[in-house]
Structures are given as C-alpha cells and as structure tokens.
PDB file of N, CA and C in Angstrom:
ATOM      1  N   UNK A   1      69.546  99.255 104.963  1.00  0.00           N
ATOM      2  CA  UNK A   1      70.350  99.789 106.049  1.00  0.00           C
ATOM      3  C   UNK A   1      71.512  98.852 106.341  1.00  0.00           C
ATOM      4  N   UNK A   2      72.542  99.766 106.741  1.00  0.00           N
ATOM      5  CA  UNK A   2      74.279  98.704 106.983  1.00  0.00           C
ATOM      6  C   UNK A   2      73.578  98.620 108.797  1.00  0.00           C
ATOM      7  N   UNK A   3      74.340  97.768 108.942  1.00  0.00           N
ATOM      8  CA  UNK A   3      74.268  97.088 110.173  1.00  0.00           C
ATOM      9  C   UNK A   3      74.420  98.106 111.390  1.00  0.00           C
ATOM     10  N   UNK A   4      75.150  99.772 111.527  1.00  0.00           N
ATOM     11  CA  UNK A   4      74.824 100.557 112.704  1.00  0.00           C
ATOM     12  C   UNK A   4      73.652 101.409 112.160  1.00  0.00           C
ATOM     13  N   UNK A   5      72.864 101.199 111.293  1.00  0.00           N
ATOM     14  CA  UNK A   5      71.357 101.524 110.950  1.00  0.00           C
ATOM     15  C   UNK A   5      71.315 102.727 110.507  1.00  0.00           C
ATOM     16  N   UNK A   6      72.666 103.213 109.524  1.00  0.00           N
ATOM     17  CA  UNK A   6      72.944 103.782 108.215  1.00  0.00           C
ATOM     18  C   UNK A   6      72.099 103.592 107.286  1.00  0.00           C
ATOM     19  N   UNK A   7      70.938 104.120 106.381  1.00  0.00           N
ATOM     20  CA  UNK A   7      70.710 103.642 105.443  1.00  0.00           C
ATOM     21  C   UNK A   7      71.719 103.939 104.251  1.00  0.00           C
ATOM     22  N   UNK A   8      71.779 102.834 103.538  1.00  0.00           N
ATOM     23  CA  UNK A   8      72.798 102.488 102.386  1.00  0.00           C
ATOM     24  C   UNK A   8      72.060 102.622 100.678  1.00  0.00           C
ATOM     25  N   UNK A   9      73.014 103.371  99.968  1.00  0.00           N
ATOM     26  CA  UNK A   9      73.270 103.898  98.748  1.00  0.00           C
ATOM     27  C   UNK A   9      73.614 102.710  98.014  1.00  0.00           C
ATOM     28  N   UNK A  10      73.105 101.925  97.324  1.00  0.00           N
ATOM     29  CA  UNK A  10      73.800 101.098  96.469  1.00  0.00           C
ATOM     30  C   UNK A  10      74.240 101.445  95.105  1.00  0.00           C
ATOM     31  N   UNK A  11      75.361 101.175  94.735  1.00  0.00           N
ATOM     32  CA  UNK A  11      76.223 101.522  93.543  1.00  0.00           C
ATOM     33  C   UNK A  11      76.571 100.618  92.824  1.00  0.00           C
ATOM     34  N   UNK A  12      76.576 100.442  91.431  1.00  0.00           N
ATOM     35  CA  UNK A  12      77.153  98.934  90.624  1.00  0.00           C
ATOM     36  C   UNK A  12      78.455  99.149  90.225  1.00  0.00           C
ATOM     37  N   UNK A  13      79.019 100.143  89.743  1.00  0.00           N
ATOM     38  CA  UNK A  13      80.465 100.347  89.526  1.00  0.00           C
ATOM     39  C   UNK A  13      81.586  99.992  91.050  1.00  0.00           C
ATOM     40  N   UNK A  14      82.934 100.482  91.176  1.00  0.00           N
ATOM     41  CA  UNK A  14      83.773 100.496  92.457  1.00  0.00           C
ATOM     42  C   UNK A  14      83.952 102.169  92.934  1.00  0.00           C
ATOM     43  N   UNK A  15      82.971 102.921  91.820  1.00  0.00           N
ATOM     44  CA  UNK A  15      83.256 104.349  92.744  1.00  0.00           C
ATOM     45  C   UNK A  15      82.354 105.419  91.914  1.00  0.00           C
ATOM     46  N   UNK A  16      81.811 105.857  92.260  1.00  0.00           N
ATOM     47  CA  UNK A  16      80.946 107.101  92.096  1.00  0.00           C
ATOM     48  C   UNK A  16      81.421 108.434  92.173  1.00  0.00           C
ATOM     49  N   UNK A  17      80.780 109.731  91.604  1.00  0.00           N
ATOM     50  CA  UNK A  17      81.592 111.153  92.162  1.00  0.00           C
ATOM     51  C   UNK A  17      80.198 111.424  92.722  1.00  0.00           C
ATOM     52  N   UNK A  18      80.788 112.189  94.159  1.00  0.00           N
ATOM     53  CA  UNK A  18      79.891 112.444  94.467  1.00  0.00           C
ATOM     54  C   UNK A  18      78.802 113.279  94.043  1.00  0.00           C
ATOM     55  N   UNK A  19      79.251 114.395  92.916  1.00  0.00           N
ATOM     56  CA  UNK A  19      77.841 115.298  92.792  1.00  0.00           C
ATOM     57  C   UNK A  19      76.769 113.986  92.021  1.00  0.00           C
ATOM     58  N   UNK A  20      77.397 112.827  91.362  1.00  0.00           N
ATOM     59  CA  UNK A  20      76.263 112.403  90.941  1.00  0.00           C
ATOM     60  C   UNK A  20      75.605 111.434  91.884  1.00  0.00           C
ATOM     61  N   UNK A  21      76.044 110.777  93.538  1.00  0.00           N
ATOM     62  CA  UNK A  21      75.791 110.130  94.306  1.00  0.00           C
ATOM     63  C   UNK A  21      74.736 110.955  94.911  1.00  0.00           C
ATOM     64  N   UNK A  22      75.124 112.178  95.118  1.00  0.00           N
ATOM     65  CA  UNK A  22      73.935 113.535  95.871  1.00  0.00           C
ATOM     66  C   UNK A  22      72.872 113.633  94.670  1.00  0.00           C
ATOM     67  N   UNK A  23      72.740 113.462  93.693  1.00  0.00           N
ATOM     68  CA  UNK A  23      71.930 113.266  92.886  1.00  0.00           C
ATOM     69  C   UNK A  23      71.048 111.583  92.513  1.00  0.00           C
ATOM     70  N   UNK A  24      71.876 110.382  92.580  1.00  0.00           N
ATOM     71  CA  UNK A  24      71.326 109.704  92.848  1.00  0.00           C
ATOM     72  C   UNK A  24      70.058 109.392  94.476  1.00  0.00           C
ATOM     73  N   UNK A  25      70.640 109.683  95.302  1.00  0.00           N
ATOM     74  CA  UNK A  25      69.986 109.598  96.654  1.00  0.00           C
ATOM     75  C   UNK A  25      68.944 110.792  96.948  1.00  0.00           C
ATOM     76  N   UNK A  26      69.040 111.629  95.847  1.00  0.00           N
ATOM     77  CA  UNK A  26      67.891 112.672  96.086  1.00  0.00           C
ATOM     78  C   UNK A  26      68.094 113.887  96.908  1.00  0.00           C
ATOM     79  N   UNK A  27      69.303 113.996  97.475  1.00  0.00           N
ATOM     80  CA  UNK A  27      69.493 115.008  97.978  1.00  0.00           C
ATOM     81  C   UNK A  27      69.599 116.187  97.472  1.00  0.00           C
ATOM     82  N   UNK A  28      70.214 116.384  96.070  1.00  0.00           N
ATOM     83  CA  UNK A  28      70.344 116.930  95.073  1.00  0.00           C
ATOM     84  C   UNK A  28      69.505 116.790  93.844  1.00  0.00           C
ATOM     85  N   UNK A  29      68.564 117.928  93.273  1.00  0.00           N
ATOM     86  CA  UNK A  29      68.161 117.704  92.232  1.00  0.00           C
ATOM     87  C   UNK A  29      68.582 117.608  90.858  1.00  0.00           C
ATOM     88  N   UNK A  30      69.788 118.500  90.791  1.00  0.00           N
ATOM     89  CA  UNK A  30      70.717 118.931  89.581  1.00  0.00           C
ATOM     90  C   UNK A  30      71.448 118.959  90.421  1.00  0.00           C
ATOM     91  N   UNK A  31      72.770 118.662  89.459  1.00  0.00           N
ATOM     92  CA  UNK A  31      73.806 118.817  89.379  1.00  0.00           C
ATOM     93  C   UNK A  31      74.485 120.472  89.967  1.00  0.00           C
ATOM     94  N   UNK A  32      73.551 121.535  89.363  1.00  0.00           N
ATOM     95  CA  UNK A  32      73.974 122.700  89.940  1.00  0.00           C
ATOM     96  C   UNK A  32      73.376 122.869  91.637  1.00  0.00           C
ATOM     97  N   UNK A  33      72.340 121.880  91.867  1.00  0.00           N
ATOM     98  CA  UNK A  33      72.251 122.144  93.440  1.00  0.00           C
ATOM     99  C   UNK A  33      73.350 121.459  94.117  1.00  0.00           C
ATOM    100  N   UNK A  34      73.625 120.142  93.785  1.00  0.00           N
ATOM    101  CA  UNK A  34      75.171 119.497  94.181  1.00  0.00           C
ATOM    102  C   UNK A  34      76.218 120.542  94.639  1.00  0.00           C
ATOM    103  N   UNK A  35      76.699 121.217  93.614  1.00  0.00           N
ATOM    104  CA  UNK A  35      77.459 121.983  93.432  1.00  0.00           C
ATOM    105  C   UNK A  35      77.231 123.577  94.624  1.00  0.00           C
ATOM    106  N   UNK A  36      76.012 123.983  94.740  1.00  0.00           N
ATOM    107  CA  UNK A  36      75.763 124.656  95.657  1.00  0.00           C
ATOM    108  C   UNK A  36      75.943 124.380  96.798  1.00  0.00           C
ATOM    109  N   UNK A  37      75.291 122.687  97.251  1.00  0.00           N
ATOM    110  CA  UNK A  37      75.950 121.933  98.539  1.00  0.00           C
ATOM    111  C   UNK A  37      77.075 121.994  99.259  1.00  0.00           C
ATOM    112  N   UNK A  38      77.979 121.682  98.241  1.00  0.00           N
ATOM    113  CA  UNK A  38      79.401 121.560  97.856  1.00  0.00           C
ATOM    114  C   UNK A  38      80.303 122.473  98.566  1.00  0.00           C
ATOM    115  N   UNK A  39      79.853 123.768  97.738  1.00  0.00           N
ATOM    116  CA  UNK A  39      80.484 125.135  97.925  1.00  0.00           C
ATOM    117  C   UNK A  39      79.951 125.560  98.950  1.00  0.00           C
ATOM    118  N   UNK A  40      78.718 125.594  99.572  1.00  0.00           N
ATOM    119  CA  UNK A  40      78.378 125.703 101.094  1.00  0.00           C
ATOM    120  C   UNK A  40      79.120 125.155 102.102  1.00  0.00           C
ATOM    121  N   UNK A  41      79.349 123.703 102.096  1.00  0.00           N
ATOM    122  CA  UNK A  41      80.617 123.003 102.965  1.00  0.00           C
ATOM    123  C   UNK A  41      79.679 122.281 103.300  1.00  0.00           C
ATOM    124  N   UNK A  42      78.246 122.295 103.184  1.00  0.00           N
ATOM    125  CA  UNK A  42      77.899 121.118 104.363  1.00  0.00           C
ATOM    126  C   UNK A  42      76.917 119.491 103.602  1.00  0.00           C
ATOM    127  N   UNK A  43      78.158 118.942 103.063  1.00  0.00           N
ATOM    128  CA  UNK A  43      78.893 118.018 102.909  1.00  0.00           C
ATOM    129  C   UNK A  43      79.735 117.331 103.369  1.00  0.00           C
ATOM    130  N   UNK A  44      79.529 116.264 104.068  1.00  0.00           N
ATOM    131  CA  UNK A  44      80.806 115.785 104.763  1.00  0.00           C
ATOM    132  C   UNK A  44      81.072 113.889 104.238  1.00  0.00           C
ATOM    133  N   UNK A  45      82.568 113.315 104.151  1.00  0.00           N
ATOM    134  CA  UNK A  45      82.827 112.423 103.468  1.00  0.00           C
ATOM    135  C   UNK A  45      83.884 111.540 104.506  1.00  0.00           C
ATOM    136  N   UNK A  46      83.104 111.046 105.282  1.00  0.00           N
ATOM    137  CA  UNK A  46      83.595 110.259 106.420  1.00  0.00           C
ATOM    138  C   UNK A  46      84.701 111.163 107.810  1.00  0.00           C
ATOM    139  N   UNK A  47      83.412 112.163 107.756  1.00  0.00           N
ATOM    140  CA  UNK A  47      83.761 113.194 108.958  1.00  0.00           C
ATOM    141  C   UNK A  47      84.567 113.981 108.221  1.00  0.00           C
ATOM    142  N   UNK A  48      84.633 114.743 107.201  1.00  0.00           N
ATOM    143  CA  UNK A  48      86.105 115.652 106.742  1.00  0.00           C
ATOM    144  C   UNK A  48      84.872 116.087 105.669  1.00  0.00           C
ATOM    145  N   UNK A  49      85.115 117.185 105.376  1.00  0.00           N
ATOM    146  CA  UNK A  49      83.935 118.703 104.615  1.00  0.00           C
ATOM    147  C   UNK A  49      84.995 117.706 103.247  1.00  0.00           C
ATOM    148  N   UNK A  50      83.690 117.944 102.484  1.00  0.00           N
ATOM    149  CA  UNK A  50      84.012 117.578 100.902  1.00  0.00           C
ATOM    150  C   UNK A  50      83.589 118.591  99.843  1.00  0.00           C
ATOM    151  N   UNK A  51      84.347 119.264  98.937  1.00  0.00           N
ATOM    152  CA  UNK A  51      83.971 120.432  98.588  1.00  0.00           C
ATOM    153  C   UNK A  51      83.865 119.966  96.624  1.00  0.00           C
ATOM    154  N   UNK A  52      84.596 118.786  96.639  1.00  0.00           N
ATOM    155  CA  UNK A  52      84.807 118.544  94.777  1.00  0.00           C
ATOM    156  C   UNK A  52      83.529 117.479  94.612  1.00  0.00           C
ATOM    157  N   UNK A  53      83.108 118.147  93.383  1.00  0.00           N
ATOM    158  CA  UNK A  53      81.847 117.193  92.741  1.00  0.00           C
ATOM    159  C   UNK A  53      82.198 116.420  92.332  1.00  0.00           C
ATOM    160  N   UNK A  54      83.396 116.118  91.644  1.00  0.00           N
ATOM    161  CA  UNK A  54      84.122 115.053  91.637  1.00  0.00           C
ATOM    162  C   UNK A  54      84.819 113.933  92.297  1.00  0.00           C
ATOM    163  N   UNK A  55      84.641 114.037  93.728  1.00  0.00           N
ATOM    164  CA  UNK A  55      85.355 112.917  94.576  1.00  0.00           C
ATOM    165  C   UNK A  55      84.888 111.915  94.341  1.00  0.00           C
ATOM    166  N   UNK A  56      85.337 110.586  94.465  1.00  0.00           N
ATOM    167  CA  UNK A  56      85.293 109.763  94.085  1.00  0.00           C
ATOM    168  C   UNK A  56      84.781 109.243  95.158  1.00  0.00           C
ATOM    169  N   UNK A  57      83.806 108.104  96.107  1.00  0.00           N
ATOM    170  CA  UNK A  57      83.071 107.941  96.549  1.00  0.00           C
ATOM    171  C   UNK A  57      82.625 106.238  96.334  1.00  0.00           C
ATOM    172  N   UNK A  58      83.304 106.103  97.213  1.00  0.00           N
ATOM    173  CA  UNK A  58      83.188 104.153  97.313  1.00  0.00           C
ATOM    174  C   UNK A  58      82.859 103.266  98.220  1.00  0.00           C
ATOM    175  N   UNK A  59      81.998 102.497  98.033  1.00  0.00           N
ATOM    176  CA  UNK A  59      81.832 101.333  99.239  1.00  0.00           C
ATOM    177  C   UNK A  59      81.698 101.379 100.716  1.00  0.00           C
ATOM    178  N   UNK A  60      81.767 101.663 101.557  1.00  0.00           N
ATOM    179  CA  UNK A  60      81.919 101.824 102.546  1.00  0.00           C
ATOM    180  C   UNK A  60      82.281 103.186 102.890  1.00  0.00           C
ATOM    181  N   UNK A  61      82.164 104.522 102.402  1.00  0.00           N
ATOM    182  CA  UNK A  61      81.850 105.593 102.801  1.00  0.00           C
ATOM    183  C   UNK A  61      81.105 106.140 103.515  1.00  0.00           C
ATOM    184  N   UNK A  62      81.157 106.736 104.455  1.00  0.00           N
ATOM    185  CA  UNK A  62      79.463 107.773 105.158  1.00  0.00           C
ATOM    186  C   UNK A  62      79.623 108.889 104.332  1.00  0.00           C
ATOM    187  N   UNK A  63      78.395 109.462 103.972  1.00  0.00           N
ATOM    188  CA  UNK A  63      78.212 110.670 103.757  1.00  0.00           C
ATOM    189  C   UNK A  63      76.835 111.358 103.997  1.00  0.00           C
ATOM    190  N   UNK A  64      77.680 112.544 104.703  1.00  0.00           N
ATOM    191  CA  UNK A  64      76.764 113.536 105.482  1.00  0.00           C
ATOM    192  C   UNK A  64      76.118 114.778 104.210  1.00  0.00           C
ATOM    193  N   UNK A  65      75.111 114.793 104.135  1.00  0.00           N
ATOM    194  CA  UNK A  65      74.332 115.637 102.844  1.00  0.00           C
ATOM    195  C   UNK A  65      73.527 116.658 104.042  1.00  0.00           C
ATOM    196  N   UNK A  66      73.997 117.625 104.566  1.00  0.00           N
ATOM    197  CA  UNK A  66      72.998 118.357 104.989  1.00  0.00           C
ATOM    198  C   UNK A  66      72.159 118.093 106.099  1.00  0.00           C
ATOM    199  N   UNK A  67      72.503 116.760 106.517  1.00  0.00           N
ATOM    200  CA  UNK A  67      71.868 115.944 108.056  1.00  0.00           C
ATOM    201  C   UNK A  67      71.608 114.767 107.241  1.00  0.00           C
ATOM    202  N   UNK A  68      71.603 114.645 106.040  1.00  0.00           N
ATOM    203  CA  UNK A  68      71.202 113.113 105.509  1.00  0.00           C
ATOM    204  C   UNK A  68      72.124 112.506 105.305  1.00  0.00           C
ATOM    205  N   UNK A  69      72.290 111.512 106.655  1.00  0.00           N
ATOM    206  CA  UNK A  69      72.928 110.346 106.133  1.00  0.00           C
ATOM    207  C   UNK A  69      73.165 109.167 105.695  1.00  0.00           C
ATOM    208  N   UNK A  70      73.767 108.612 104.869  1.00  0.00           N
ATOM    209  CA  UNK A  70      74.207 107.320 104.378  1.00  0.00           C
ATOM    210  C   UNK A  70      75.427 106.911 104.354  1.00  0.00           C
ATOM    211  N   UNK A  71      74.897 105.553 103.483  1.00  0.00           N
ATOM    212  CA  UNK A  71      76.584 105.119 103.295  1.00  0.00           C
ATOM    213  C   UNK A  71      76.453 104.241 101.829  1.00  0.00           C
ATOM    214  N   UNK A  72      77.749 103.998 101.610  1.00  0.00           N
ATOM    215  CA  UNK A  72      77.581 103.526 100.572  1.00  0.00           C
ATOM    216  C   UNK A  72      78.108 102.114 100.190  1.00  0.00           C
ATOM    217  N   UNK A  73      77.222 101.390  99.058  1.00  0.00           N
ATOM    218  CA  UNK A  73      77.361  99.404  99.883  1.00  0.00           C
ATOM    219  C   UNK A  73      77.119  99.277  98.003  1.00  0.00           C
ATOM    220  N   UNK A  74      77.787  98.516  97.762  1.00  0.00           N
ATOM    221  CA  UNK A  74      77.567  97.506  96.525  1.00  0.00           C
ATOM    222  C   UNK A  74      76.805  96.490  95.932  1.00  0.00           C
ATOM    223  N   UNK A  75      75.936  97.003  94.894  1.00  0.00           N
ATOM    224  CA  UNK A  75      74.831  96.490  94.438  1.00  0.00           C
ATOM    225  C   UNK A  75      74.990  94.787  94.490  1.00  0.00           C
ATOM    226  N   UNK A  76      74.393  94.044  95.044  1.00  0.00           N
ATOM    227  CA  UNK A  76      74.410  92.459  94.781  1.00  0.00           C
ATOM    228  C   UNK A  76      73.473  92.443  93.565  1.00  0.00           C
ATOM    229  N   UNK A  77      74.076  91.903  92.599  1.00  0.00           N
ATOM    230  CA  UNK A  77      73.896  91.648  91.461  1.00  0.00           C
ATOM    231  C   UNK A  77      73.080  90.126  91.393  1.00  0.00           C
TER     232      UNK A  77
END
C-alpha cells in the first residue's frame, strides 16, 4: 500500500498498457474481459473514464477497475 492506503501495482518497466495492468492485478481475466471493461466505461485513470487497452499507465497513476482501486509504484529491484 502507497502511503493514502492505495494498494499498489508494482511494475518493472516505466509504463504498462493498461488492458495488460487489468490483467496483471486480476481484475481482468483475458484480455477480451479488459476490453469489455473498457468499452463499458467503468474504468477510470486518475479520475477521467479510460476507454484504450492500450494506454499507457505509469508510476504513480490511480486506477479505478470497477470499484478496485490502485495505484501504480515501481518494482524495487
């Protein structure tokens, strides 16, 4: 958890897309449920509806999955 008691997504690269971040964190099982998410709207990417499986998705992001939220923090290696 980030410090306002977000639990946090860790990532090793500088940016992720999100259909595969909704798939890492489990919100998503496939890729085609991502995508269903998506196109539903309720997705949100630091308060603003995110509709591309492709957004890019970095570091210090919130994201809202359906009431699940996180954020996203960089793997210490």
């Amino acid at each position: 958890m980030i410090g306002d008691g977000i639990p946090g997504i860790e990532i090793r690269d500088e940016a992720i897309t999100l259909g595969q971040l909704l798939k890492l964190h489990g919100v998503a099982g496939t890729g085609a449920e991502a995508k269903d998410m998506l196109a539903a709207g309720v997705v949100t990417v630091n308060d603003v509806v995110e509709t591309r499986r492709g957004a890019k998705i970095r570091p210090g992001d919130i994201v809202d999955a359906a009431g699940e939220v996180f954020s996203v923090v960089t793997r210490a290696d």
